[in-house]
N, C-alpha and C. Protein backbone atom coordinates (compact mmCIF):
# COMPACT_ATOMS: atom_id res chain seq x y z
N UNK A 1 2.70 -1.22 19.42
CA UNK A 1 2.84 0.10 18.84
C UNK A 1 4.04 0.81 19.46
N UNK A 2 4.39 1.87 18.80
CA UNK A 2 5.56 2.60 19.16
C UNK A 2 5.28 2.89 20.87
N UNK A 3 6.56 3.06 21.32
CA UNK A 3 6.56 2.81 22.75
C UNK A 3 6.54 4.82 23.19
N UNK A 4 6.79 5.20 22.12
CA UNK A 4 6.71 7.04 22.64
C UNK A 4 5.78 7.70 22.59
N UNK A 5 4.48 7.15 21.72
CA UNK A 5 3.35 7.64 22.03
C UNK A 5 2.29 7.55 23.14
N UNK A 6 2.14 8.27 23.65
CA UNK A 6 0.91 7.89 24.84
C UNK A 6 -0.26 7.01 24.24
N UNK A 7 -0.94 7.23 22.63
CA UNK A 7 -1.75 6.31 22.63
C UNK A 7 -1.25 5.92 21.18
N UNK A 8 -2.34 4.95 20.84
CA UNK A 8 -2.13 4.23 19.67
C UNK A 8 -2.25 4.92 18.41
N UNK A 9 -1.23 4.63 17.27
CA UNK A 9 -1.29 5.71 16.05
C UNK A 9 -2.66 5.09 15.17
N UNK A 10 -2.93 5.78 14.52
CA UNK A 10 -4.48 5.54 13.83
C UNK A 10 -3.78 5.81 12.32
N UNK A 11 -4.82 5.53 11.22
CA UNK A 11 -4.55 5.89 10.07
C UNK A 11 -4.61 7.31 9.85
N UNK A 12 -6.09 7.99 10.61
CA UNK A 12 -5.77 9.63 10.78
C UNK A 12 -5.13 10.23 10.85
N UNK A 13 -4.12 9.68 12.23
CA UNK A 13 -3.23 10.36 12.71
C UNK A 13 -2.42 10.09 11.24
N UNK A 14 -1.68 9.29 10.54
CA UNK A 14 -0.83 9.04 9.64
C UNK A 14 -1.52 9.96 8.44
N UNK A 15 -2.41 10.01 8.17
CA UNK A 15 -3.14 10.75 7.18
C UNK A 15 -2.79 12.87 7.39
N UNK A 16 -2.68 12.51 9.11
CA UNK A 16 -2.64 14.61 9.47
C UNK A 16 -1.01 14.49 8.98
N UNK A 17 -0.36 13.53 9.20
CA UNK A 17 0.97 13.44 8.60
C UNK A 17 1.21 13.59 7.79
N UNK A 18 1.01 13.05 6.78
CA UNK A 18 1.56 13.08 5.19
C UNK A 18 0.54 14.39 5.00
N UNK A 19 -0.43 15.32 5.41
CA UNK A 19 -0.83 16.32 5.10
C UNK A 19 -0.07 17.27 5.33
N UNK A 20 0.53 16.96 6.39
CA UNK A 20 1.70 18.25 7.27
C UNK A 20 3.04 17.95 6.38
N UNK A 21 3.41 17.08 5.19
CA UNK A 21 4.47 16.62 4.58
C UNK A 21 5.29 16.20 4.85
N UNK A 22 5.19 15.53 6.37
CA UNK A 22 6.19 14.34 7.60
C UNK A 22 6.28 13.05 6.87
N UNK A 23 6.51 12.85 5.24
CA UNK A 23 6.46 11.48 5.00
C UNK A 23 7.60 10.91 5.38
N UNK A 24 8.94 11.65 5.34
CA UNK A 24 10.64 11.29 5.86
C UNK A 24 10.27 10.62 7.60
N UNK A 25 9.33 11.21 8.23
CA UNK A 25 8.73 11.52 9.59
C UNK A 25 8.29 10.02 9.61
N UNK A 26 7.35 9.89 8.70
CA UNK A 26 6.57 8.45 8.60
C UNK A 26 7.03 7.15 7.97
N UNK A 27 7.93 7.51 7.71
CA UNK A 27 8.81 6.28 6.81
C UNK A 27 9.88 5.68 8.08
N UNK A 28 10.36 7.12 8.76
CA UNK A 28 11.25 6.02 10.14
C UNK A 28 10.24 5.98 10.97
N UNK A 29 9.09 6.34 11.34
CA UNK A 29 8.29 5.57 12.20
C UNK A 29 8.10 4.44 11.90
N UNK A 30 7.44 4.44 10.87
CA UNK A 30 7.31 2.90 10.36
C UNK A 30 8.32 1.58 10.53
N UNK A 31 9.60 2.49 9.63
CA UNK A 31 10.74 0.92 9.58
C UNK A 31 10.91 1.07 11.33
N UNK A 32 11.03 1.81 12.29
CA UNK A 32 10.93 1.60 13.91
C UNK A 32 9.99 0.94 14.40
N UNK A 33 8.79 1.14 13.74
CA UNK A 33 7.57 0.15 14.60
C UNK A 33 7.01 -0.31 13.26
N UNK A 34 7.11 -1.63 12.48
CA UNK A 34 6.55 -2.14 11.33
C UNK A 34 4.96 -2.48 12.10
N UNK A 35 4.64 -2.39 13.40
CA UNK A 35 2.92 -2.88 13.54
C UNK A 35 2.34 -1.99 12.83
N UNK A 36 2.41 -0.77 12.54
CA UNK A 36 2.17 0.24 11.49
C UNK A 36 1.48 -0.23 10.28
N UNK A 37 1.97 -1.03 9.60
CA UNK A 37 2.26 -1.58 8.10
C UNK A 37 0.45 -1.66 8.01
N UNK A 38 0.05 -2.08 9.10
CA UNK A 38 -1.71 -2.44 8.34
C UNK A 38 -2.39 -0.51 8.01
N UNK A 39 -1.94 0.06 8.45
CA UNK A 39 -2.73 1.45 7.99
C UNK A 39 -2.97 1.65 7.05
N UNK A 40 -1.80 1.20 6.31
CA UNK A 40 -1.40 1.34 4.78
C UNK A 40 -2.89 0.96 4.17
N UNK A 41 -3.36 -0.09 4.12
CA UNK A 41 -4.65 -0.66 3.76
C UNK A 41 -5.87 0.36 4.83
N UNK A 42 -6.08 0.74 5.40
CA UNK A 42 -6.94 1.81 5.63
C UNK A 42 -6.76 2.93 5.14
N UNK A 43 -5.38 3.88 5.38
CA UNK A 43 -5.25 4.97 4.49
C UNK A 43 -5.55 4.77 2.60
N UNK A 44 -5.32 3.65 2.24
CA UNK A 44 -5.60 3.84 1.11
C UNK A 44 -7.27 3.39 0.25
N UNK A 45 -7.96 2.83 1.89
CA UNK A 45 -9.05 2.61 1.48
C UNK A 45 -10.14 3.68 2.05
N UNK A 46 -9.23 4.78 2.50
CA UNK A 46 -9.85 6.47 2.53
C UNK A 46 -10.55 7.05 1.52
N UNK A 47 -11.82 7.62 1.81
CA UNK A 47 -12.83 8.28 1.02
C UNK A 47 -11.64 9.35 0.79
N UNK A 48 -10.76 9.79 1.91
CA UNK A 48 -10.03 11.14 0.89
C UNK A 48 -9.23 10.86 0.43
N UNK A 49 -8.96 11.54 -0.71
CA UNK A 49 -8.20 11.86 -1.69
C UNK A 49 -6.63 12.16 -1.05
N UNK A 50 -6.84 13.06 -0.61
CA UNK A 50 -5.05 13.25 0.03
C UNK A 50 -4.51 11.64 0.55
N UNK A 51 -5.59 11.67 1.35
CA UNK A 51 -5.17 9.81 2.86
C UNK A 51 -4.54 9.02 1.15
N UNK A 52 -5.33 8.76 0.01
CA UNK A 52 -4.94 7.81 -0.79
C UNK A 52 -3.89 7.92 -1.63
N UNK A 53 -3.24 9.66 -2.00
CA UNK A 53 -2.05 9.56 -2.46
C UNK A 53 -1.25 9.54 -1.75
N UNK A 54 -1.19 10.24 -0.17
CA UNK A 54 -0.39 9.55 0.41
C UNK A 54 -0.14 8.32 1.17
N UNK A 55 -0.82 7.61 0.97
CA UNK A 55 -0.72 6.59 1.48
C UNK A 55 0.63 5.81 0.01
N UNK A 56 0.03 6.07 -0.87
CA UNK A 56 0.91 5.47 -2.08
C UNK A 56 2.40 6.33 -2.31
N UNK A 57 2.47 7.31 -1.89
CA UNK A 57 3.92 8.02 -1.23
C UNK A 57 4.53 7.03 -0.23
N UNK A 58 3.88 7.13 0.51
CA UNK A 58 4.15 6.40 1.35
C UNK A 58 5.28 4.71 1.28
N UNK A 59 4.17 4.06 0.87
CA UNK A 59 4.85 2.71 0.36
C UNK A 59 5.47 2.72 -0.55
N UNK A 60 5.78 3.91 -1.93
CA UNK A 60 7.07 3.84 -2.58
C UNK A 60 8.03 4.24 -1.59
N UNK A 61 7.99 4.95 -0.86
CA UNK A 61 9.26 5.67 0.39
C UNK A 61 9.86 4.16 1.05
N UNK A 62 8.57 3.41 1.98
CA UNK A 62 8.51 2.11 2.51
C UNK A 62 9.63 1.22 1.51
N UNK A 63 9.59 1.30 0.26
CA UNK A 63 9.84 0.07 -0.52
C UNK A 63 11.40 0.12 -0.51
N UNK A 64 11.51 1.62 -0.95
CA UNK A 64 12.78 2.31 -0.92
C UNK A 64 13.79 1.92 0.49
N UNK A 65 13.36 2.91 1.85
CA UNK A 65 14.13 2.33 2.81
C UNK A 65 14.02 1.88 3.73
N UNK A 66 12.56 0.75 3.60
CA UNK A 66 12.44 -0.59 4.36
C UNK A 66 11.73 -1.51 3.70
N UNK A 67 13.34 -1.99 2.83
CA UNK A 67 12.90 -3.65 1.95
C UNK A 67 12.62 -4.41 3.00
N UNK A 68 13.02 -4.46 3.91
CA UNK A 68 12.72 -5.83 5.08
C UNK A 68 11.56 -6.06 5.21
N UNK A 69 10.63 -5.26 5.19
CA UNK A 69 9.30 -5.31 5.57
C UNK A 69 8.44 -4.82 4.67
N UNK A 70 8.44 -5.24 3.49
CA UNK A 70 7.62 -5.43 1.99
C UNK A 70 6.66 -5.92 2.05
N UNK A 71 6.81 -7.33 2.77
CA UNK A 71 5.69 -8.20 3.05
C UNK A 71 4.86 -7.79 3.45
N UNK A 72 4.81 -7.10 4.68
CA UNK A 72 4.02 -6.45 5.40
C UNK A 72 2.98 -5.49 4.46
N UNK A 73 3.60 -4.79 3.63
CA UNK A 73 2.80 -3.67 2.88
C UNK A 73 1.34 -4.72 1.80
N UNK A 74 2.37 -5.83 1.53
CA UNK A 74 1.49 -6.95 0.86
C UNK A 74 0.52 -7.59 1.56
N UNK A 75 1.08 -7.61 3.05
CA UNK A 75 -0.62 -8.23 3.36
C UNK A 75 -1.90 -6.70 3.80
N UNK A 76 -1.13 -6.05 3.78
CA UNK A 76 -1.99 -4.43 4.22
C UNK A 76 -2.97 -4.32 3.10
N UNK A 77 -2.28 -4.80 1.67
CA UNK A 77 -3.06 -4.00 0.48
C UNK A 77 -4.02 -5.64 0.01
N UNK A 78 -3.77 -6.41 -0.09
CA UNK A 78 -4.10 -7.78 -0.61
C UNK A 78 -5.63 -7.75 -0.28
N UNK A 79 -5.93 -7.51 0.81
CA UNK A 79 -7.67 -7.26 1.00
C UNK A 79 -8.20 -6.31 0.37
N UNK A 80 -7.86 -5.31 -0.20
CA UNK A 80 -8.14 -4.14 -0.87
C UNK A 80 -8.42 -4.44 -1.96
N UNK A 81 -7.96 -5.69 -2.53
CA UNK A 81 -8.56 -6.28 -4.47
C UNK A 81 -9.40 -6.55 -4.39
N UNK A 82 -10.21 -7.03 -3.11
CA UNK A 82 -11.40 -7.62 -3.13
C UNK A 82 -12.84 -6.52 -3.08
N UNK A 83 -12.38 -5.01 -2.81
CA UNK A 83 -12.90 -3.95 -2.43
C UNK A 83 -14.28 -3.85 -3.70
N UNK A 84 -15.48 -3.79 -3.33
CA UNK A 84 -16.21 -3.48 -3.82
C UNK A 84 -15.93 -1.58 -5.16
N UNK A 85 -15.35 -1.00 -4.29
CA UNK A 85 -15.26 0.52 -5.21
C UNK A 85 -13.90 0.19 -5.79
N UNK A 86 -14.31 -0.21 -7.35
CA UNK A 86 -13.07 -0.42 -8.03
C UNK A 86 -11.59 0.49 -8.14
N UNK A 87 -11.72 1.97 -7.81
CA UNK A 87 -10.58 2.84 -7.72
C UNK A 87 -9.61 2.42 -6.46
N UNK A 88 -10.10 1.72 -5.44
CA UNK A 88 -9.73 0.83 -4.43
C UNK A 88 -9.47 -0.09 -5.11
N UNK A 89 -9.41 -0.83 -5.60
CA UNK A 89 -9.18 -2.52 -6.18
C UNK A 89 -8.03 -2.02 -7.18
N UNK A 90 -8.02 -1.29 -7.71
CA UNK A 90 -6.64 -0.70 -8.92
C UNK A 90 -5.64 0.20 -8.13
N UNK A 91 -5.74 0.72 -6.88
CA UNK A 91 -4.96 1.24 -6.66
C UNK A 91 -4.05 0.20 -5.30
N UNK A 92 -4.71 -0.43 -4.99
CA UNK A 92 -3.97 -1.43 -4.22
C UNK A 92 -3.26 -2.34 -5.15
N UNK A 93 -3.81 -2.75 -6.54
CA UNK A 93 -3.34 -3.26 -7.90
C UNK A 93 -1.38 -3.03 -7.77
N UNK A 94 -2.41 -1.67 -8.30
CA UNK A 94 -0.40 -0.80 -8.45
C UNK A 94 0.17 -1.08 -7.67
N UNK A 95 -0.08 -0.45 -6.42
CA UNK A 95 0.90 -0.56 -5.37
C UNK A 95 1.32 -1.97 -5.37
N UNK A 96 0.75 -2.90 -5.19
CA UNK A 96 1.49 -4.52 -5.18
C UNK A 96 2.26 -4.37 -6.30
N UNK A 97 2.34 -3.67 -7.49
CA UNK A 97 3.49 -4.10 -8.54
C UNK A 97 4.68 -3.13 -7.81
N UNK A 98 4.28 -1.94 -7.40
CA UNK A 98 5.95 -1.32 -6.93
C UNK A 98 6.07 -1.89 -5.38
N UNK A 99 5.54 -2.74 -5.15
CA UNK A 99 6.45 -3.45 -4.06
C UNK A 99 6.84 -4.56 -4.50
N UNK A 100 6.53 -5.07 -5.25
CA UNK A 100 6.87 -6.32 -6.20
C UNK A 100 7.32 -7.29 -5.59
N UNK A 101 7.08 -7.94 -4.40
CA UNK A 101 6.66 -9.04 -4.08
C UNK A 101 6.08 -10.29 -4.89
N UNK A 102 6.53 -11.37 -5.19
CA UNK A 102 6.35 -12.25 -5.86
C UNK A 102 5.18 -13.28 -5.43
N UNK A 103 4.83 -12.91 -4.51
CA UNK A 103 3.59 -13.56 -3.41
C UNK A 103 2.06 -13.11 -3.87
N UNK A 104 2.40 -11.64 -4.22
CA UNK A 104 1.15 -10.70 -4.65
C UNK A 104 0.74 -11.50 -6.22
N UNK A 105 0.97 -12.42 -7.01
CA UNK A 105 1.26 -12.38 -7.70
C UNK A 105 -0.59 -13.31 -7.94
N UNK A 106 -0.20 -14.42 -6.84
CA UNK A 106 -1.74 -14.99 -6.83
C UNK A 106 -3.06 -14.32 -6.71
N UNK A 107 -2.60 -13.43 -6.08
CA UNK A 107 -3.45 -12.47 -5.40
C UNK A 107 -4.39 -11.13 -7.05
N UNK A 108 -3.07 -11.11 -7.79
CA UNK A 108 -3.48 -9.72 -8.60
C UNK A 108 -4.30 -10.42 -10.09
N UNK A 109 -3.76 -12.08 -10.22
CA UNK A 109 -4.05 -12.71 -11.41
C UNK A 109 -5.60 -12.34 -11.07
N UNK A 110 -6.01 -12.63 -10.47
CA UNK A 110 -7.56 -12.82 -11.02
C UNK A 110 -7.93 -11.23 -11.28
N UNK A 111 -7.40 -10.50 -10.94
CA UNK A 111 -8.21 -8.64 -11.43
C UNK A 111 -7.64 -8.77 -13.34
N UNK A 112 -7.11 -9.59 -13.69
CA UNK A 112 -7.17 -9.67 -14.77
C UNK A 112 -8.27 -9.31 -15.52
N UNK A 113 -9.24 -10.20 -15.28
CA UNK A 113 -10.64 -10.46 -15.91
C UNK A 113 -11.01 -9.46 -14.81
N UNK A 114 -11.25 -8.54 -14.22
CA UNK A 114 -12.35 -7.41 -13.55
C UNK A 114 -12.97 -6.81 -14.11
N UNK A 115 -14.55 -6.42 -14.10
CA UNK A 115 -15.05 -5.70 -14.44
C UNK A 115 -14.64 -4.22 -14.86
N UNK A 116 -13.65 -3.94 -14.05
CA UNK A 116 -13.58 -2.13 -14.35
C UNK A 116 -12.37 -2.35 -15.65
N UNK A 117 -12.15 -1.59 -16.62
CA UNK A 117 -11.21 -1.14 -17.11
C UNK A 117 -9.94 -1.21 -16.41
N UNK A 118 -9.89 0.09 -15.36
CA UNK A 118 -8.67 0.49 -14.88
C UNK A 118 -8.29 -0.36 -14.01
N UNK A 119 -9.34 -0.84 -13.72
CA UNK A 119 -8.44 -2.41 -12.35
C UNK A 119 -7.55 -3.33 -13.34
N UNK A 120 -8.39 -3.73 -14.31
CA UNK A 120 -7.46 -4.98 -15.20
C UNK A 120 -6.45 -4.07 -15.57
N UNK A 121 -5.86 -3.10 -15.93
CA UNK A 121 -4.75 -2.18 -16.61
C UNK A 121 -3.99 -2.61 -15.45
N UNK A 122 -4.48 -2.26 -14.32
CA UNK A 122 -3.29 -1.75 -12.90
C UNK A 122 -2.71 -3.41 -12.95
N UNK A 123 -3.83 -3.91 -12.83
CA UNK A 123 -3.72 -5.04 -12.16
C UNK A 123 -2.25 -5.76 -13.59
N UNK A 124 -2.56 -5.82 -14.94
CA UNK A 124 -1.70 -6.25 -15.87
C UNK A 124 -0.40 -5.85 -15.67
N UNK A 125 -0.39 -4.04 -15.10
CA UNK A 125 1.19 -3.49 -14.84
C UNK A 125 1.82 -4.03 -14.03
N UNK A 126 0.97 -4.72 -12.92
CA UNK A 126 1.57 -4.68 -11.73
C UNK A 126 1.99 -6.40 -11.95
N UNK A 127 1.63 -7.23 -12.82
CA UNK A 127 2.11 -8.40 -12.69
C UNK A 127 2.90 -8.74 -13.93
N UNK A 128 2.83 -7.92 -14.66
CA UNK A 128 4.15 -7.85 -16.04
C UNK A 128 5.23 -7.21 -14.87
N UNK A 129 5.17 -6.51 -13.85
CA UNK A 129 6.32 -5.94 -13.57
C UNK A 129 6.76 -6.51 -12.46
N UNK A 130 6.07 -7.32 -11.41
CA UNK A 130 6.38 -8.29 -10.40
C UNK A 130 6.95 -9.49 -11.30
N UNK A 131 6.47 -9.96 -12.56
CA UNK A 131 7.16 -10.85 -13.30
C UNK A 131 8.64 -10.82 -14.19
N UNK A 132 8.78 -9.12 -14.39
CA UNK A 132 9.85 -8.83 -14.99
C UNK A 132 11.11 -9.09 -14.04
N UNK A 133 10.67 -8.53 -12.61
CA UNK A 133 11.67 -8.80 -11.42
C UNK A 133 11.98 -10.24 -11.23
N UNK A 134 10.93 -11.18 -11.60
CA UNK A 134 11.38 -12.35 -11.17
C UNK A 134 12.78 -13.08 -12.19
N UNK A 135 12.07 -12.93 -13.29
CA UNK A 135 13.17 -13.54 -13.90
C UNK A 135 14.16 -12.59 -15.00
């Protein structure tokens, strides 16, 4: 973890952040310390509402000015399809299409066939549009 904090950053702590509107704040923390990258998958598997849009602020900011570490956001969210509360399973969906990683790709096919509506939607955007990038 970042070497200037006295203790370890939490998703909370990242959550009082993007509440206080430090996402510029949290985007060079991040590309400075990528061990960060797993919050992403806790903040967005937050009962609150704020933690989950920003968390998805967040990783469009991430995608924007730290391509290097994309991957990272992909393995943060990839456990999140498997999430029992489907608004979790579609919103980790999306996010894998705007990081568009070509890896996510195994990962989003099967929310195809999901039970919820809005998971198979997310899940279709997000791999028509990881597929549009490819070729």
């Amino acid at each position: 973890m970042s070497q200037q904090f006295e203790r370890e950053i939490t998703a909370d702590d990242v959550a009082d952040f993007l509440g206080k509107g430090l996402l510029e704040n949290l985007v060079s923390l991040f590309r400075a310390d990528p061990s960060l990258y797993p919050l992403i998958g806790e903040l967005l598997a937050d009962e609150r509402i704020a933690a989950r849009v920003g968390a998805s602020a967040l990783v469009e900011s991430l995608v924007e000015e730290d391509p290097a570490h994309t991957h990272l956001a992909v393995k943060a969210l990839t456990p999140l399809l498997e999430s029992r509360r489907a608004l979790v399973r579609g919103d980790a969906a999306w996010l894998l299409g705007v990081v568009g990683r070509p890896e996510a790709l195994a990962r989003l096919r099967p929310l195809l066939d999901d039970r919820d509506l809005g998971v198979r939607e997310a899940a279709a955007e997000a791999v028509e549009g990881i597929e549009g990038r490819e070729g």
